[in-house]
N, C-alpha and C. Protein backbone atom coordinates (compact mmCIF):
# COMPACT_ATOMS: atom_id res chain seq x y z
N UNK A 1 -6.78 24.70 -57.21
CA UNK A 1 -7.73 25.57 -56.52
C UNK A 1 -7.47 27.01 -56.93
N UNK A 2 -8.25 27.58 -57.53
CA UNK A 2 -8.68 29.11 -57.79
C UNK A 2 -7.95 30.21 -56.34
N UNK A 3 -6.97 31.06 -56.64
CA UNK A 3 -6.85 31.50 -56.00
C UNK A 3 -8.10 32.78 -55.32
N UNK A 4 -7.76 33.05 -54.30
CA UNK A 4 -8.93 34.24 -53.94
C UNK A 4 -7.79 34.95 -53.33
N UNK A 5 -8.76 36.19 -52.66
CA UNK A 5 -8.22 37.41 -52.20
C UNK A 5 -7.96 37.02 -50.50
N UNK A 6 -8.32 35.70 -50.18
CA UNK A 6 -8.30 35.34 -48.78
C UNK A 6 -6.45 34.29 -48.72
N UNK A 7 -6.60 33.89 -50.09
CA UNK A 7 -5.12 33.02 -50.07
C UNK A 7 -3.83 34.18 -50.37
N UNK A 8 -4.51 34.91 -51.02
CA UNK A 8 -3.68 36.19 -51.27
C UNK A 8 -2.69 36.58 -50.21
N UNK A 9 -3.69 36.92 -49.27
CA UNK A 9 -3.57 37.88 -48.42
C UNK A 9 -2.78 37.03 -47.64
N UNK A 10 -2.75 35.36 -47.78
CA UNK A 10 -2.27 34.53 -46.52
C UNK A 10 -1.30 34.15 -47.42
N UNK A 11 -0.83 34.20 -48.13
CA UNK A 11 0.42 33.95 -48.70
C UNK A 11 1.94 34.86 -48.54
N UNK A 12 0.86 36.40 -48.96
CA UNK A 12 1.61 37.36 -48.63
C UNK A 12 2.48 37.41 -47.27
N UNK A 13 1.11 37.24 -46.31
CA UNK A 13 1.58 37.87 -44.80
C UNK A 13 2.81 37.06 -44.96
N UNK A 14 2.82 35.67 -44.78
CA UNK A 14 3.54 34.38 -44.86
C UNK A 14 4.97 34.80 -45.26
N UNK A 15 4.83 35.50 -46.79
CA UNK A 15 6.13 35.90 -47.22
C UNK A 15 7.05 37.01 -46.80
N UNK A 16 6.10 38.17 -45.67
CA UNK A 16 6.34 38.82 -45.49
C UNK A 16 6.85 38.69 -44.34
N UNK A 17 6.76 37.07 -43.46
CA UNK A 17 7.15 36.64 -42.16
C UNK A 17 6.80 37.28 -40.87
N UNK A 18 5.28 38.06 -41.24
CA UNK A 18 3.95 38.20 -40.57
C UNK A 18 3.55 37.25 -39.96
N UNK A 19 3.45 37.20 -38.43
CA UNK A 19 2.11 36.41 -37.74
C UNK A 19 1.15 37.26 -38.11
N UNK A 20 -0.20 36.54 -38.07
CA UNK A 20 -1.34 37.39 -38.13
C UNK A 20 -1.86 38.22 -37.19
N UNK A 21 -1.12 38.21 -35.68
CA UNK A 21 -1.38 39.10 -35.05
C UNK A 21 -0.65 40.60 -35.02
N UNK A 22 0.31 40.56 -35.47
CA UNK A 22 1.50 41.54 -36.09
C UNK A 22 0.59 42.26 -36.81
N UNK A 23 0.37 41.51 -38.40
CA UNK A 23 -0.59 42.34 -39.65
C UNK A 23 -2.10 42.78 -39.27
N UNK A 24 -2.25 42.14 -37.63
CA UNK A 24 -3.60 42.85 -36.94
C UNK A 24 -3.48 44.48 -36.56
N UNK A 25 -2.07 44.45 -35.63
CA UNK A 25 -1.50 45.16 -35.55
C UNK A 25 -1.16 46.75 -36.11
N UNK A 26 -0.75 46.05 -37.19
CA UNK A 26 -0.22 47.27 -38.17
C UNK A 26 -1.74 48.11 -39.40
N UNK A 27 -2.26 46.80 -39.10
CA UNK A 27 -3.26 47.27 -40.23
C UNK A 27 -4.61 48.00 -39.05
N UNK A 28 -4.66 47.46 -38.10
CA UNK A 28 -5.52 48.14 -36.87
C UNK A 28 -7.26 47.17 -37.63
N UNK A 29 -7.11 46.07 -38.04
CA UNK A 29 -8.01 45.14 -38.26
C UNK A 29 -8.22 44.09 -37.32
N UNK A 30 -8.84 43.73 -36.25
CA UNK A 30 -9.15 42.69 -35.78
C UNK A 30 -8.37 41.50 -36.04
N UNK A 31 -7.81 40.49 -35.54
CA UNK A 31 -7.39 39.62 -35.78
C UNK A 31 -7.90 38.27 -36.48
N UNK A 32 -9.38 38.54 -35.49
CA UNK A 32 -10.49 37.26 -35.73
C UNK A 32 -10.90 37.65 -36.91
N UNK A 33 -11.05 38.72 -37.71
CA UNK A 33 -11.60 39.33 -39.07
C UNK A 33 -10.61 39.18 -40.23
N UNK A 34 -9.37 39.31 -39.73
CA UNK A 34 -8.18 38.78 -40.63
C UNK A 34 -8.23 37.31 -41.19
N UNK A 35 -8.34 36.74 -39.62
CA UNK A 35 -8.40 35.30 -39.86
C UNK A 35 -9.45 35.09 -40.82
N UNK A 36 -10.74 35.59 -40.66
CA UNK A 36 -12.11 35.49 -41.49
C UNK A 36 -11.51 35.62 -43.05
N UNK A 37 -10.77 36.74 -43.17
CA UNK A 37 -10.74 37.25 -44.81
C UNK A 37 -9.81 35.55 -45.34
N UNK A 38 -8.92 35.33 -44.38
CA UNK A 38 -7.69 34.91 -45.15
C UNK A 38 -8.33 33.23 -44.86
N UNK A 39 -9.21 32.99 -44.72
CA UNK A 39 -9.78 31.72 -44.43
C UNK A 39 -11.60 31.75 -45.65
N UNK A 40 -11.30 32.78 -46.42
CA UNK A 40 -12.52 33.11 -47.53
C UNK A 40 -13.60 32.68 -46.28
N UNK A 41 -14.08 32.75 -45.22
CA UNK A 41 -15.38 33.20 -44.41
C UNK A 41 -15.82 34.46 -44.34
N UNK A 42 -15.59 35.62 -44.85
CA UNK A 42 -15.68 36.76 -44.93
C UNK A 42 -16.51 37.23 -46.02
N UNK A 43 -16.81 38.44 -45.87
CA UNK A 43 -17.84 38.95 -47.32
C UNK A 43 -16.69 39.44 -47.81
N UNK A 44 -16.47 40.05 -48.85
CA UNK A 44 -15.45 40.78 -49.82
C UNK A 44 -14.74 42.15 -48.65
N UNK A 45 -13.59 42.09 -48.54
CA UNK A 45 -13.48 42.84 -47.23
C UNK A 45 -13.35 44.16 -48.31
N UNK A 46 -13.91 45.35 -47.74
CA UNK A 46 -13.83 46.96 -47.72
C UNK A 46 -12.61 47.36 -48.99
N UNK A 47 -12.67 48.49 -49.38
CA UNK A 47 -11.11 49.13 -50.16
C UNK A 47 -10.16 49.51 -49.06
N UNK A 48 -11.05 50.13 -48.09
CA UNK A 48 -10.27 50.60 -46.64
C UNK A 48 -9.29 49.59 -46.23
N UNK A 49 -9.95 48.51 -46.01
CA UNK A 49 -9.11 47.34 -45.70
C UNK A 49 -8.46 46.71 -46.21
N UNK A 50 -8.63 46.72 -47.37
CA UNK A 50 -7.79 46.02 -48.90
C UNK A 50 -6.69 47.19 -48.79
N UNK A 51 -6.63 48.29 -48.88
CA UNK A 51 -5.58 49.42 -49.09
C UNK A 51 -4.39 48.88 -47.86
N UNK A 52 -5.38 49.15 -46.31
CA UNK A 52 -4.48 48.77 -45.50
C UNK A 52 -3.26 47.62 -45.05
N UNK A 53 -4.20 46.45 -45.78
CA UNK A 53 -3.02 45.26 -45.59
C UNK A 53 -2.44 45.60 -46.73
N UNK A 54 -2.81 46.32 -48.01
CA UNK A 54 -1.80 46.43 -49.11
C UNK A 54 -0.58 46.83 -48.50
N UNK A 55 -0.36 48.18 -47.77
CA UNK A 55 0.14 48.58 -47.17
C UNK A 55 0.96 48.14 -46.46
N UNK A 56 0.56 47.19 -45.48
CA UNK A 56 1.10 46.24 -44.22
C UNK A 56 2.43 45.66 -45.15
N UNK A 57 2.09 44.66 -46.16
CA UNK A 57 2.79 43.94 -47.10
C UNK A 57 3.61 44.51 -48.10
N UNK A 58 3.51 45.69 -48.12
CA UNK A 58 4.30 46.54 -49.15
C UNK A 58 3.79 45.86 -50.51
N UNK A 59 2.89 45.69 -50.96
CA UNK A 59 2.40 45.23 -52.20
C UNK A 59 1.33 46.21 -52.96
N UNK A 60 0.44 45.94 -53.66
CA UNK A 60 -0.89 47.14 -54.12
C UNK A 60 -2.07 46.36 -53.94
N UNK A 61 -2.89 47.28 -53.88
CA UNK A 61 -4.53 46.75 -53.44
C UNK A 61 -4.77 45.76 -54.90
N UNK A 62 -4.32 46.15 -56.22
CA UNK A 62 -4.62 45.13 -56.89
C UNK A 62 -3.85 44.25 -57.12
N UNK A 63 -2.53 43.81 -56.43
CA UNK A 63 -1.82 42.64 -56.38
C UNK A 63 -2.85 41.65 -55.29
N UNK A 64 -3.36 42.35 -54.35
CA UNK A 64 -4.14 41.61 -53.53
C UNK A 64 -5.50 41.50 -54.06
N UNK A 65 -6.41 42.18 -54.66
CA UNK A 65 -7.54 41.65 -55.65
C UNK A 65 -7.40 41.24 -56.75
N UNK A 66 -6.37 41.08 -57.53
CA UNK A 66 -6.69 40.09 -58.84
C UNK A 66 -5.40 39.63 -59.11
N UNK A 67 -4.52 39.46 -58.08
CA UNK A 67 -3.17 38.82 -58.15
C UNK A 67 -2.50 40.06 -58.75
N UNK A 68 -1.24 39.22 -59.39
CA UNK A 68 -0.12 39.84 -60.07
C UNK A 68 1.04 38.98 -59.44
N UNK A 69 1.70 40.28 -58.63
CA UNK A 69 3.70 39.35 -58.55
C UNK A 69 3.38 38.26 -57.92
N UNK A 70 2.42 38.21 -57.24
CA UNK A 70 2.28 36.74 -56.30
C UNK A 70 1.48 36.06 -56.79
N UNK A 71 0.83 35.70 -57.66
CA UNK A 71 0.10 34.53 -58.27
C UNK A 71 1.32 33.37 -57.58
């Protein structure tokens, strides 16, 4: 299966030993909208929001849009 920016993001938190209400938290994103991104039900989430969980995870907005260390 093709990774996306929704497994990304749920791999990360995962590694980062994030509940998703924590990375709701920190990133000041909805929880139910998190869940949306990291479950690909979502439209392409924002840069705003891509920056912010970059952030959350200590990773970069394009490790989380087109992979990299975490493939």
């Amino acid at each position: 299966m093709p990774s996306t920016i929704g497994s990304r993001i749920k791999k990360m938190r995962k590694e980062a030993g994030l509940k998703l209400a924590a990375l709701s938290a920190i990133t000041h994103i909805d929880q139910s909208q998190l869940s949306k991104m990291e479950n690909d039900k979502f439209d392409l989430p924002s840069v705003e929001r891509i920056r912010r969980i970059a952030a959350a995870l200590n990773t970069t907005p394009n490790d989380i849009i087109i992979g990299g260390r975490h493939k």
